[in-house]
N, C-alpha and C. Protein backbone atom coordinates (compact mmCIF):
# COMPACT_ATOMS: atom_id res chain seq x y z
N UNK A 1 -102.81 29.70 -66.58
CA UNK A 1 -103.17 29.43 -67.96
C UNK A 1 -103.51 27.95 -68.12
N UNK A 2 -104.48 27.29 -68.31
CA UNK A 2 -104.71 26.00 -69.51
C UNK A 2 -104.03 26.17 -70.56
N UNK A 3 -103.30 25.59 -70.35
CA UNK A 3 -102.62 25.10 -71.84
C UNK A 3 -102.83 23.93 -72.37
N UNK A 4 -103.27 22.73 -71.86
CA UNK A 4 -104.22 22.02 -73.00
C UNK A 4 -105.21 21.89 -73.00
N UNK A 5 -106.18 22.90 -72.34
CA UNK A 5 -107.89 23.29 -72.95
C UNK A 5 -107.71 24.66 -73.19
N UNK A 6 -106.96 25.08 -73.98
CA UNK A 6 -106.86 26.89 -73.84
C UNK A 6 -106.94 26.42 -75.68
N UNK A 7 -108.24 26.75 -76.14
CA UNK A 7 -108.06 26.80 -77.80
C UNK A 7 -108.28 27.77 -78.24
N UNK A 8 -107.95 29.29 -77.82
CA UNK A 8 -107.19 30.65 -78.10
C UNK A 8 -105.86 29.88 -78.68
N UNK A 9 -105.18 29.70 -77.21
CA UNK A 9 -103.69 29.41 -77.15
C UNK A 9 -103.43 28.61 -78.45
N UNK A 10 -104.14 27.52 -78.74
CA UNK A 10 -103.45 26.74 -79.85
C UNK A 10 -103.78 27.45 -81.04
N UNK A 11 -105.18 27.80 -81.73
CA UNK A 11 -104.94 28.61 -82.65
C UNK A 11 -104.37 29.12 -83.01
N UNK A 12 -103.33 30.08 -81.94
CA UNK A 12 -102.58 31.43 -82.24
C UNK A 12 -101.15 30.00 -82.44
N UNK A 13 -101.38 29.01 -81.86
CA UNK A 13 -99.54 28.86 -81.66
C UNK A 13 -99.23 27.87 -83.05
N UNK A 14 -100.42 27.54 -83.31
CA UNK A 14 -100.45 26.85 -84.98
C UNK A 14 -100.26 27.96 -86.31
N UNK A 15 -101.23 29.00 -85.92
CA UNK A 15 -100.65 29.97 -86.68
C UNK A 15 -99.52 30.56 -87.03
N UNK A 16 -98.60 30.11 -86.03
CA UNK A 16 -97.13 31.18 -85.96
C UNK A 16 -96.33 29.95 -86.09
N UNK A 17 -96.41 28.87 -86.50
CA UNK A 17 -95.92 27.38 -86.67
C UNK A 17 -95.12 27.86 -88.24
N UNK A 18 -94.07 27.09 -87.97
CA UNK A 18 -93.59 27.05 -89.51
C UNK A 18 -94.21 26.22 -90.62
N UNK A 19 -93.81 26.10 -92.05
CA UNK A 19 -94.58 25.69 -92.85
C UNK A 19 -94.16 24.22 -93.33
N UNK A 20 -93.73 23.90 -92.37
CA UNK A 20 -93.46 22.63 -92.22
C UNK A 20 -93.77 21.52 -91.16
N UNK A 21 -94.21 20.31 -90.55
CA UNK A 21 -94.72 19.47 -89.56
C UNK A 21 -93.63 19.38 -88.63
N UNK A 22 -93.48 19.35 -87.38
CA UNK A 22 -92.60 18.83 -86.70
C UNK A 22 -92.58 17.26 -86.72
N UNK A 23 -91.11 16.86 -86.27
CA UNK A 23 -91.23 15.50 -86.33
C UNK A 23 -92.19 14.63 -85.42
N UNK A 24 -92.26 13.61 -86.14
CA UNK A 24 -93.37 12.78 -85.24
C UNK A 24 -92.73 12.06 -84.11
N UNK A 25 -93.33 12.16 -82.78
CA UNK A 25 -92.99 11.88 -81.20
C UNK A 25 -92.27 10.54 -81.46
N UNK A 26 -90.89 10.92 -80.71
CA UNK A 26 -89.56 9.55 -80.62
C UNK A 26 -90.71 8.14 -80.11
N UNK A 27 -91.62 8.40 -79.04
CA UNK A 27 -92.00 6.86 -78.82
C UNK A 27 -93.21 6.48 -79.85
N UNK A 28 -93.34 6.98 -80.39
CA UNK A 28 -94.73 6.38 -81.53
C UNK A 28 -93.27 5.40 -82.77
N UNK A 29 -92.63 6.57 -82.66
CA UNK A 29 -91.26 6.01 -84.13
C UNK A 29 -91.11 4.44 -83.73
N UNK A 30 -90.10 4.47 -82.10
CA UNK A 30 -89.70 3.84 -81.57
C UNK A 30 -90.59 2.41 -81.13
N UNK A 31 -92.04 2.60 -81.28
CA UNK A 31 -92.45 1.45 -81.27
C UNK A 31 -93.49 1.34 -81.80
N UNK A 32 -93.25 1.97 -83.13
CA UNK A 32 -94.42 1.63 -84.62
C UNK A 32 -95.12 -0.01 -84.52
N UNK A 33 -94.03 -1.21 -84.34
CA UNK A 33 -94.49 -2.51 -84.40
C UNK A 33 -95.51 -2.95 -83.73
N UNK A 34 -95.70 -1.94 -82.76
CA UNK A 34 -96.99 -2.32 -81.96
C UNK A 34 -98.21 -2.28 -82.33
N UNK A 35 -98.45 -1.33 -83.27
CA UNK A 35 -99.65 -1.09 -83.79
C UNK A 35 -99.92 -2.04 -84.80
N UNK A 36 -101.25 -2.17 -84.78
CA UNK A 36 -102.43 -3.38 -85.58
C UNK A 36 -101.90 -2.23 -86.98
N UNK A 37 -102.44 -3.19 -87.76
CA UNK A 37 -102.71 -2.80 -89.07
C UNK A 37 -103.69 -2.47 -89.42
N UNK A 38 -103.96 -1.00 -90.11
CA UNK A 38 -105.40 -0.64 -90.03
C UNK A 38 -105.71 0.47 -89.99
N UNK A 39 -106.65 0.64 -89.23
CA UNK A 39 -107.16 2.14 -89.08
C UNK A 39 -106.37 2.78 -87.43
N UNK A 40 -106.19 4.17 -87.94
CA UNK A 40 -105.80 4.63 -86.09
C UNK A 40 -106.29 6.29 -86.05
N UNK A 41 -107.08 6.33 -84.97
CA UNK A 41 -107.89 7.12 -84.73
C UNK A 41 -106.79 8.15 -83.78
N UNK A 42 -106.23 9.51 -84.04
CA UNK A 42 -105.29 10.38 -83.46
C UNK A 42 -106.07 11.57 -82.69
N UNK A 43 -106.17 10.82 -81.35
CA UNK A 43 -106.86 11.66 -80.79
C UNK A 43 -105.79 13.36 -79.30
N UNK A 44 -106.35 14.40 -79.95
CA UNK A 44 -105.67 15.68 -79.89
C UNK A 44 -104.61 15.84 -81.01
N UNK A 45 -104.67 15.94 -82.15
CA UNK A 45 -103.45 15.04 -83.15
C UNK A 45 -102.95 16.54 -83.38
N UNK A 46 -103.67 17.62 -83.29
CA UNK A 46 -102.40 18.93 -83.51
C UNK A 46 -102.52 18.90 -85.01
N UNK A 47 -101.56 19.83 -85.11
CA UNK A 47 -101.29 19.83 -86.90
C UNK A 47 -100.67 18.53 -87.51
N UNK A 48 -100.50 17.40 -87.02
CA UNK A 48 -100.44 16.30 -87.65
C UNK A 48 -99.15 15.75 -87.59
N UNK A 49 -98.06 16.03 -87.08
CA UNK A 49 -96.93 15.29 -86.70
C UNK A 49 -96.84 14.09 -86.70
N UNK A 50 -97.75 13.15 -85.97
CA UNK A 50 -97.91 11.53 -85.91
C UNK A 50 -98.45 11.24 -86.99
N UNK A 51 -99.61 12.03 -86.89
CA UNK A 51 -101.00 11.68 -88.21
C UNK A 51 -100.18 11.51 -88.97
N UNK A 52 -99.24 12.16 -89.95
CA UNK A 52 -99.01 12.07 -90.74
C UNK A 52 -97.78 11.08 -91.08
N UNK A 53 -96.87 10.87 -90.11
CA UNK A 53 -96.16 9.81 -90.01
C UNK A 53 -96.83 8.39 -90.11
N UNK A 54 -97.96 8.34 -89.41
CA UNK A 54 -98.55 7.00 -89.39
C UNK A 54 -99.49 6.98 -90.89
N UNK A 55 -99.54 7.79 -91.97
CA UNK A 55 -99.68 7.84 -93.30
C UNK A 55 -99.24 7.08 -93.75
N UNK A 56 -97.96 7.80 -93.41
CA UNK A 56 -96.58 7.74 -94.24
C UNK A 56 -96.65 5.65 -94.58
N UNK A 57 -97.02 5.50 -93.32
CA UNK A 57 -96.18 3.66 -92.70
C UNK A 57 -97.44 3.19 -93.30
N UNK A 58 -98.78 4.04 -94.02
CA UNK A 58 -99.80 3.22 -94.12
C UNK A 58 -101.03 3.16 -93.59
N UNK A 59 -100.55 3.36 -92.55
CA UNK A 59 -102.29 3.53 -91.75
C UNK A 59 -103.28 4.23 -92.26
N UNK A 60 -104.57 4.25 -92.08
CA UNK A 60 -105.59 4.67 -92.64
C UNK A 60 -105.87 5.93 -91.59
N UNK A 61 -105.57 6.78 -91.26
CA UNK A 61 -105.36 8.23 -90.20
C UNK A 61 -106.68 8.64 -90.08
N UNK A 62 -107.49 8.79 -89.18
CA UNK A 62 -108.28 9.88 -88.69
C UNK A 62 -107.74 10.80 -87.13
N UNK A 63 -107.66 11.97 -87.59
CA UNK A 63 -107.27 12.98 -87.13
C UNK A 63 -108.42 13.58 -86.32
N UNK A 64 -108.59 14.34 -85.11
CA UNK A 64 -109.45 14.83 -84.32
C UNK A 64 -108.79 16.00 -83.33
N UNK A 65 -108.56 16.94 -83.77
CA UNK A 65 -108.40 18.07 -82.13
C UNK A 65 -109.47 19.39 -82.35
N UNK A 66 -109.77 20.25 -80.94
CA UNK A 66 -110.55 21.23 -81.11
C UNK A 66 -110.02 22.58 -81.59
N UNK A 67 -109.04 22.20 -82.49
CA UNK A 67 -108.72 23.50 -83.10
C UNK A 67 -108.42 23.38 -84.18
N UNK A 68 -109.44 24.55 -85.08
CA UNK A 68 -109.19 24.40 -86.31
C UNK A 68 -108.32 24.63 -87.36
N UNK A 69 -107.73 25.32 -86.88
CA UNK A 69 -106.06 26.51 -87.21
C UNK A 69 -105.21 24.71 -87.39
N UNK A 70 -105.44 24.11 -86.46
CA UNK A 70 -104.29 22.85 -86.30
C UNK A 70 -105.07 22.22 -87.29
N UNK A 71 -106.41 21.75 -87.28
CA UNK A 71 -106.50 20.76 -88.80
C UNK A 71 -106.22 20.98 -90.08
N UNK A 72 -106.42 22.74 -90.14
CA UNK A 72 -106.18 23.49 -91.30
C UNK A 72 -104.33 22.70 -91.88
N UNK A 73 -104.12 23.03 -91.05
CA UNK A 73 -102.39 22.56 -91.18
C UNK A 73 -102.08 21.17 -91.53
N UNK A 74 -102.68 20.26 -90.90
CA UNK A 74 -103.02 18.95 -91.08
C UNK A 74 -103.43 18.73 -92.53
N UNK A 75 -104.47 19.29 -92.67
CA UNK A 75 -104.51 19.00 -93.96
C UNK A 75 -103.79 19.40 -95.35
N UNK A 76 -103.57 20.47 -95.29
CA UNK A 76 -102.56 21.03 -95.98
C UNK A 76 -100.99 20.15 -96.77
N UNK A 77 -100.45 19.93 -95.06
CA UNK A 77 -99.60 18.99 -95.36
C UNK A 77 -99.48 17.73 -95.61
N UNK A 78 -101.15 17.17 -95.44
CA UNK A 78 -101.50 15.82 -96.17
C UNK A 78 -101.48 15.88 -97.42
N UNK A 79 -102.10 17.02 -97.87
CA UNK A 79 -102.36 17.45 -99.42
C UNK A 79 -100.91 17.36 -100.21
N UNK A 80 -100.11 18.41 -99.09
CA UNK A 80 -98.94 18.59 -100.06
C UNK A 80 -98.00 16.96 -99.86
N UNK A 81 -97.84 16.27 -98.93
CA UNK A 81 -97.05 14.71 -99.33
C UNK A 81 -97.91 13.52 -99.88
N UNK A 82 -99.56 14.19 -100.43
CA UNK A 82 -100.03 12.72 -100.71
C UNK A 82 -100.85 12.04 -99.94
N UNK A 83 -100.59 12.27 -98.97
CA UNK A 83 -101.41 11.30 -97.86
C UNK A 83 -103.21 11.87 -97.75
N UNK A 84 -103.74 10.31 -97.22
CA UNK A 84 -104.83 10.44 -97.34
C UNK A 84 -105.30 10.65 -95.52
N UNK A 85 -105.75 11.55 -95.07
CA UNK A 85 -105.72 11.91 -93.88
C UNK A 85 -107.35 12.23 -93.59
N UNK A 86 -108.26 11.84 -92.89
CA UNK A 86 -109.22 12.13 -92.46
C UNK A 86 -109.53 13.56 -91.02
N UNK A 87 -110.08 14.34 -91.28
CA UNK A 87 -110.00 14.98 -89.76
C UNK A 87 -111.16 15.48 -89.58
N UNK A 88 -111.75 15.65 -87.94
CA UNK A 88 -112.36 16.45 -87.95
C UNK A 88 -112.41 17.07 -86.19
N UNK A 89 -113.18 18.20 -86.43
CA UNK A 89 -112.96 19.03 -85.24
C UNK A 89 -114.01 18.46 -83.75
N UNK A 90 -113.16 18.25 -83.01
CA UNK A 90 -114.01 17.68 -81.80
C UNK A 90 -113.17 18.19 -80.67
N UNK A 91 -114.06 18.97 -79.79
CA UNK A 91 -113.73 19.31 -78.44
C UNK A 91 -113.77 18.09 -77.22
N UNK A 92 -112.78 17.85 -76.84
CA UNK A 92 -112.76 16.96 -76.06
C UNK A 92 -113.24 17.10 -74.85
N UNK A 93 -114.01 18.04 -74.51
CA UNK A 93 -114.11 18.64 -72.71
C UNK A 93 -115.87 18.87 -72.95
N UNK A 94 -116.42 18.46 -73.97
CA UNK A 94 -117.73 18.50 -74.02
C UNK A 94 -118.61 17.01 -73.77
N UNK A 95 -119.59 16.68 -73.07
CA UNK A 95 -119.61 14.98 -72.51
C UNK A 95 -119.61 14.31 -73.98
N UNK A 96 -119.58 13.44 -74.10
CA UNK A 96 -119.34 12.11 -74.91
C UNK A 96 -118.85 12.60 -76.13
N UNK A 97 -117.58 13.09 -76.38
CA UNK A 97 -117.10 13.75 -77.27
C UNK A 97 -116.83 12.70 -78.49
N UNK A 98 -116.49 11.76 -78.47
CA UNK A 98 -116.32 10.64 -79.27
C UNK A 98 -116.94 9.40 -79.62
N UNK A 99 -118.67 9.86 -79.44
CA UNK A 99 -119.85 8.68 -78.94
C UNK A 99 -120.05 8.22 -81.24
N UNK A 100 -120.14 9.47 -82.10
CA UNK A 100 -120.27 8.84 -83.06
C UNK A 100 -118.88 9.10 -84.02
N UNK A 101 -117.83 8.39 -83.51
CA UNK A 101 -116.15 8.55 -84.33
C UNK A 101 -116.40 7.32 -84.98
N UNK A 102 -116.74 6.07 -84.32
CA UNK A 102 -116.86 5.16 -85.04
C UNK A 102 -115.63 3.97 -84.39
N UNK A 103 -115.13 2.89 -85.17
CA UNK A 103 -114.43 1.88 -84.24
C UNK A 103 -112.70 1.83 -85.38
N UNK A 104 -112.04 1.80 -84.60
CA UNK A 104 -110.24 1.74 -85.03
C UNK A 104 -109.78 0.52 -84.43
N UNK A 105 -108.83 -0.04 -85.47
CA UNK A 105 -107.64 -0.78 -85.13
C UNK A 105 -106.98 0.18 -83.80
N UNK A 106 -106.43 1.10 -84.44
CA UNK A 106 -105.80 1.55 -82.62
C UNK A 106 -106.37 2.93 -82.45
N UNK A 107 -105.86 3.59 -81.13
CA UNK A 107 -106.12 4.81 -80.64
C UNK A 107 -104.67 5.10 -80.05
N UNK A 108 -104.46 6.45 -80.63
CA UNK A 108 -103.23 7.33 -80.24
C UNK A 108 -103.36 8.60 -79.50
N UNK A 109 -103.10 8.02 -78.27
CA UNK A 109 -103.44 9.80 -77.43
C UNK A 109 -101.89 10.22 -77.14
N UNK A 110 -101.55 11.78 -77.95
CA UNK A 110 -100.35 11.89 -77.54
C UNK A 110 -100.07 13.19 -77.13
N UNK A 111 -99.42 13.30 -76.29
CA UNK A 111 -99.50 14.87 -75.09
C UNK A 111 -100.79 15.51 -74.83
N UNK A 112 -101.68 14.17 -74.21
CA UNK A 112 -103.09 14.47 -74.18
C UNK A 112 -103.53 13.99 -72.77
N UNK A 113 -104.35 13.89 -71.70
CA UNK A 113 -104.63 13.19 -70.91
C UNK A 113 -106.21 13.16 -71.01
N UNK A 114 -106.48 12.27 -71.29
CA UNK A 114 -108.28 11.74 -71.06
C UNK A 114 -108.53 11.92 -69.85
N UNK A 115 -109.74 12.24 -69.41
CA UNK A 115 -110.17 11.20 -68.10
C UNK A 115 -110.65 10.21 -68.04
N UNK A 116 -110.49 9.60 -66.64
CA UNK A 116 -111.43 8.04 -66.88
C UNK A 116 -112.31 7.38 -67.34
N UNK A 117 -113.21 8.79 -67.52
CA UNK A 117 -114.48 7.90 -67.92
C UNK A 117 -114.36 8.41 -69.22
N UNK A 118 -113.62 9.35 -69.90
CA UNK A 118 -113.59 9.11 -71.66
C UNK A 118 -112.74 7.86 -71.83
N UNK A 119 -111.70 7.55 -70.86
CA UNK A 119 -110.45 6.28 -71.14
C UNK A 119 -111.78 5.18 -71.32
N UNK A 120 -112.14 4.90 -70.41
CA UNK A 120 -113.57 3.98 -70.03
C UNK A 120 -114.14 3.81 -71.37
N UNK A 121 -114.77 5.29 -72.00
CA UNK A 121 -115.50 5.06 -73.37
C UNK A 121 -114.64 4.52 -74.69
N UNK A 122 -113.09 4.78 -74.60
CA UNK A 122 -112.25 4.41 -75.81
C UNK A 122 -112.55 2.68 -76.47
N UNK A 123 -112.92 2.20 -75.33
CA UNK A 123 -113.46 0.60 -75.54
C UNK A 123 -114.21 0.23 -76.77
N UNK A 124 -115.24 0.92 -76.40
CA UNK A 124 -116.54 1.12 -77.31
C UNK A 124 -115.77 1.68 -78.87
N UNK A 125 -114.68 2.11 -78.61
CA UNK A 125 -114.31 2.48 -80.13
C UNK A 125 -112.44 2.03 -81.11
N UNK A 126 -112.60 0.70 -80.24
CA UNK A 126 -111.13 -0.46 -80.50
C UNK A 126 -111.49 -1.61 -80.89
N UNK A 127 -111.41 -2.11 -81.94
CA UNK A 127 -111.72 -3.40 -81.94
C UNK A 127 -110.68 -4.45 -81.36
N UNK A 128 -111.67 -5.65 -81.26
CA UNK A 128 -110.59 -6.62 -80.38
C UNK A 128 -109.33 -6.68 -80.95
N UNK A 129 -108.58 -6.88 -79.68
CA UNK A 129 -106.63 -6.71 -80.14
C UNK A 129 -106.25 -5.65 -80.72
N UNK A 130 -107.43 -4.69 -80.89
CA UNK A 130 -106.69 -3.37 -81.26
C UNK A 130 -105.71 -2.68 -79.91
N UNK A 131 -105.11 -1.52 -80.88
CA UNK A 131 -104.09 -1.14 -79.68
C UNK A 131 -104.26 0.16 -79.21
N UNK A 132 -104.11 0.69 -78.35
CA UNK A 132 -104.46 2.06 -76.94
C UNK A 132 -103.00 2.09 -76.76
N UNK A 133 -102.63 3.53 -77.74
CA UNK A 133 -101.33 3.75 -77.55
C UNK A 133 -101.07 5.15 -76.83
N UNK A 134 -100.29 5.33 -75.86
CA UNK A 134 -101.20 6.38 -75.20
C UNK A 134 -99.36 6.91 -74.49
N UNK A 135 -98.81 8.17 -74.58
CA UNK A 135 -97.87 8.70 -74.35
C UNK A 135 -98.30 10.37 -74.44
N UNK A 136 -97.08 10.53 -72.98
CA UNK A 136 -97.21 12.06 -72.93
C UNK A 136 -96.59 12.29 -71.27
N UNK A 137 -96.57 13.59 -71.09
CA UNK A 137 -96.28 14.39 -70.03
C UNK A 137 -96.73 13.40 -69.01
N UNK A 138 -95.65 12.56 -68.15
CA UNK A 138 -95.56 12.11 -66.97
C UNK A 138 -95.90 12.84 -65.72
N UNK A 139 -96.73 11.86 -64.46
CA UNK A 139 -96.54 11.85 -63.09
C UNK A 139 -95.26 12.62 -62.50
N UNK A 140 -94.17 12.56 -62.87
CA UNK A 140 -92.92 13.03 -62.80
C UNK A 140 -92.48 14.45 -62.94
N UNK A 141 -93.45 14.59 -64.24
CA UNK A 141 -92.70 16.34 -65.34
C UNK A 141 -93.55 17.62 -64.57
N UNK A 142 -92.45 18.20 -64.24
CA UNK A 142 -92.02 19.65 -63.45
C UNK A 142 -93.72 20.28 -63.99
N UNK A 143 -94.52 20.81 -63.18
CA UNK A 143 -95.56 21.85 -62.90
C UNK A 143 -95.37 23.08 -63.66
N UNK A 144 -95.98 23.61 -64.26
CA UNK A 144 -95.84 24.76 -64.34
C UNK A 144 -96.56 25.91 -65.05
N UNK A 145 -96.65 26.60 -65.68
CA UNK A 145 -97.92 27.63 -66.19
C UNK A 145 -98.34 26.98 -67.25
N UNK A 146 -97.93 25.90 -67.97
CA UNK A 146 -98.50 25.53 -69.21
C UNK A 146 -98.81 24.20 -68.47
N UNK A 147 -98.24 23.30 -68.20
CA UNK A 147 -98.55 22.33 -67.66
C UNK A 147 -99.13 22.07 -66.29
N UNK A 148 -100.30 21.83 -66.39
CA UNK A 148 -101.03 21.44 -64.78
C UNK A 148 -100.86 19.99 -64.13
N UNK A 149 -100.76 19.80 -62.75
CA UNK A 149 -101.09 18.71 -62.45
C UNK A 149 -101.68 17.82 -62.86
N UNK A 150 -103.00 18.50 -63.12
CA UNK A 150 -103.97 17.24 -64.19
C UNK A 150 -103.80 17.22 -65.66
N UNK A 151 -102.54 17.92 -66.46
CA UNK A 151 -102.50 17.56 -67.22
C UNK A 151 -101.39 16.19 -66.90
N UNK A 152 -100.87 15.20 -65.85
CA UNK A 152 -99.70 14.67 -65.83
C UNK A 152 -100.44 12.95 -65.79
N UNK A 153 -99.93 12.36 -66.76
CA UNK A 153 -100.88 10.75 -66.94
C UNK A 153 -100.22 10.30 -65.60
N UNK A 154 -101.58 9.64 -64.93
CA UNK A 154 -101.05 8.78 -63.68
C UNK A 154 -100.61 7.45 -64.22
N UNK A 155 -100.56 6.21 -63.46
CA UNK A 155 -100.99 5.02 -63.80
C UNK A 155 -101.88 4.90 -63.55
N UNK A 156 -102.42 5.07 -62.08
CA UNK A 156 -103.79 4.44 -61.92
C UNK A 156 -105.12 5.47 -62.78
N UNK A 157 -104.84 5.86 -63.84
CA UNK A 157 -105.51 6.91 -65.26
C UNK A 157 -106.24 5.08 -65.54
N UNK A 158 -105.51 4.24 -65.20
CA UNK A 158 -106.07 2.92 -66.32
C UNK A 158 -106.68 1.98 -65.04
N UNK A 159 -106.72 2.12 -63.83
CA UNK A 159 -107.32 1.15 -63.80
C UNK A 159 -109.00 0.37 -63.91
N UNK A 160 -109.91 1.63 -64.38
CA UNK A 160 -110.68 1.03 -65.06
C UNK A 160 -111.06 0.33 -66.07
N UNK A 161 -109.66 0.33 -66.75
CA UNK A 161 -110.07 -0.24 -68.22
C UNK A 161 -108.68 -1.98 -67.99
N UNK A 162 -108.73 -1.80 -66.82
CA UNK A 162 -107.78 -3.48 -67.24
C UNK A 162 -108.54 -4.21 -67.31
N UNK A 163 -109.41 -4.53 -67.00
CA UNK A 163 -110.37 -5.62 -67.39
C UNK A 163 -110.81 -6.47 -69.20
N UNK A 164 -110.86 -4.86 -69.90
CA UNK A 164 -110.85 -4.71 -71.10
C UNK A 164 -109.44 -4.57 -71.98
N UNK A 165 -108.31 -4.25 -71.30
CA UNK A 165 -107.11 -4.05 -72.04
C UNK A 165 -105.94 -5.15 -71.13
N UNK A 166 -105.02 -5.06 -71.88
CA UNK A 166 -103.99 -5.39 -71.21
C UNK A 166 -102.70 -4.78 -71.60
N UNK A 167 -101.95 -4.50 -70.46
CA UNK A 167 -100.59 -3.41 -70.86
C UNK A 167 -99.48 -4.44 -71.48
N UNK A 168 -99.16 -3.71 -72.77
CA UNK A 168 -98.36 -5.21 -73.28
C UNK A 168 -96.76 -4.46 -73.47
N UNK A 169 -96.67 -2.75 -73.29
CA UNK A 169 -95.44 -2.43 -73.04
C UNK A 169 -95.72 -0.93 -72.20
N UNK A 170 -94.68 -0.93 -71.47
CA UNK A 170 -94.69 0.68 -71.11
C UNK A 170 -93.62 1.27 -70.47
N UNK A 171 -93.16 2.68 -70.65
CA UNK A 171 -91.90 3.45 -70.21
C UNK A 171 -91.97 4.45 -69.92
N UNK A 172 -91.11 5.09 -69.33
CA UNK A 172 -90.32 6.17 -68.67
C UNK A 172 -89.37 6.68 -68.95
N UNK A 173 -89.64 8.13 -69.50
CA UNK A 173 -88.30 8.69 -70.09
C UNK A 173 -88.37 10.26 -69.98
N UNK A 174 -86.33 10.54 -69.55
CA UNK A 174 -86.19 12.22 -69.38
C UNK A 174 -85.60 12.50 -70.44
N UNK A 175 -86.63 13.52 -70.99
CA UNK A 175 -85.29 14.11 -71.84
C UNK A 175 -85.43 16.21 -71.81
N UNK A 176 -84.87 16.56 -72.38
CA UNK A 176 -84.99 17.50 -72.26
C UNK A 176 -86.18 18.38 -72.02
N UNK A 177 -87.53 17.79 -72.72
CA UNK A 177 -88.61 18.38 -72.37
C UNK A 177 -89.42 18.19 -71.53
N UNK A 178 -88.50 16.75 -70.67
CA UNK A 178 -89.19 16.95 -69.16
C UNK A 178 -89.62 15.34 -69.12
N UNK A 179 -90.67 14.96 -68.08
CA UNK A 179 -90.60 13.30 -68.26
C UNK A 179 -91.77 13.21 -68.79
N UNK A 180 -91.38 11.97 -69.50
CA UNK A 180 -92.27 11.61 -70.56
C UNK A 180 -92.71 9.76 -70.32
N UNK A 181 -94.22 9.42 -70.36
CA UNK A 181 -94.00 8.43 -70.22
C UNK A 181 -94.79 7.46 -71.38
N UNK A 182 -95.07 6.11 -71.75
CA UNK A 182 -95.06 5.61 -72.84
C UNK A 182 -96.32 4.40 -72.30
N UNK A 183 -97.52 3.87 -72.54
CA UNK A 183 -98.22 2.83 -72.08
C UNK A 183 -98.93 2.54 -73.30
N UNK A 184 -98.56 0.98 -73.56
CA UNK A 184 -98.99 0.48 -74.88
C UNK A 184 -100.14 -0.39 -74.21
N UNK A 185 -101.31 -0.87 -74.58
CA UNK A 185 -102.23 -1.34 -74.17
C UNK A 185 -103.15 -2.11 -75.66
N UNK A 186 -103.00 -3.56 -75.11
CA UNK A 186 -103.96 -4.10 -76.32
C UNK A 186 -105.34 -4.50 -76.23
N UNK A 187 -106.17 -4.33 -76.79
CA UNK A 187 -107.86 -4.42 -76.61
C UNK A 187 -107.66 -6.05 -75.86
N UNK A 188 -108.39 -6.91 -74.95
CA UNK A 188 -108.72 -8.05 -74.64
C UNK A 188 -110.09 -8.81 -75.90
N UNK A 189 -110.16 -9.46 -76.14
CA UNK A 189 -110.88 -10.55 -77.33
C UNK A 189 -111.93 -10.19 -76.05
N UNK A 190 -113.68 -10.09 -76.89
CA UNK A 190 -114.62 -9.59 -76.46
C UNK A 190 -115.54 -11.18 -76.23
């Protein structure tokens, strides 16, 4: 099974979601201070867990995953706390999926893995000192029918883009849902 290009799978698993958001991911909470002030572009954002946390703190949210069942939800629960939430539907596995999104203070990829050469294109859409906040399913976390190898962030996922970024924090962590790892990255002055 693909389980994160399977958009059967998410449809159905947003649908059967309760009517409420899950909480937003411990390392986005845990190191909110990192992020610029501004706009942040939530890329695979799901029914809105972060999105909507990073509302909450202010940010100006644009939301993006290829399923619509999940924006449906997203929006919903923007509607119902207030928040002003932007979204729209973009398949990430189609070439230049994010050529007209436009440019953000930061980018949030979370339980998502790019490839290089979309990591490569995120440039084109950060402004300087913006931040590339980027967490999820570790090198480390156990294989298995939902999770593929290539869904697991390497390090070397970045070394095309050091030139343009610089890693200004990053971690490693087990917890029950397996390892998880954390790479904060700030745009370099152009």
């Amino acid at each position: 099974m693909e389980y994160m290009g399977n958009k059967e799978y998410w449809d159905e698993k947003f649908v059967s979601r309760s009517d409420n958001p899950l909480n937003p991911e411990k390392s986005i909470v845990e190191n909110i201070e990192y992020f610029k002030n501004g706009t942040i572009l939530d890329i695979a954002c799901g029914d809105g867990r972060n999105a909507l946390f990073l509302a909450e703190k202010g940010f100006k949210v644009t939301g993006v995953d290829f399923s619509s069942r999940a924006l449906e939800r997203l929006e919903m629960f923007a509607k119902r706390y207030r928040y002003s939430v932007n979204t729209l539907q973009i398949d990430l596995s189609t070439p230049n999926p994010l050529n007209a999104i436009g440019i953000f203070d930061n980018v949030l990829i979370n339980h998502y893995r790019l490839n290089k050469q979309q990591l490569k294109h995120i440039e084109s859409h950060i402004t300087d000192e913006g931040i590339l906040f980027i967490c999820g399913f570790g090198y480390k976390h156990k294989v298995d029918s939902k999770i593929r190898e290539e869904d697991l962030i390497q390090a070397t996922d970045f070394e095309d883009i050091e030139n343009s970024f610089e890693l200004i924090n990053d971690a490693e962590n087990l917890d029950d849902r397996g390892f998880f790892v954390t790479y904060i990255f700030r745009k370099r002055k152009s």
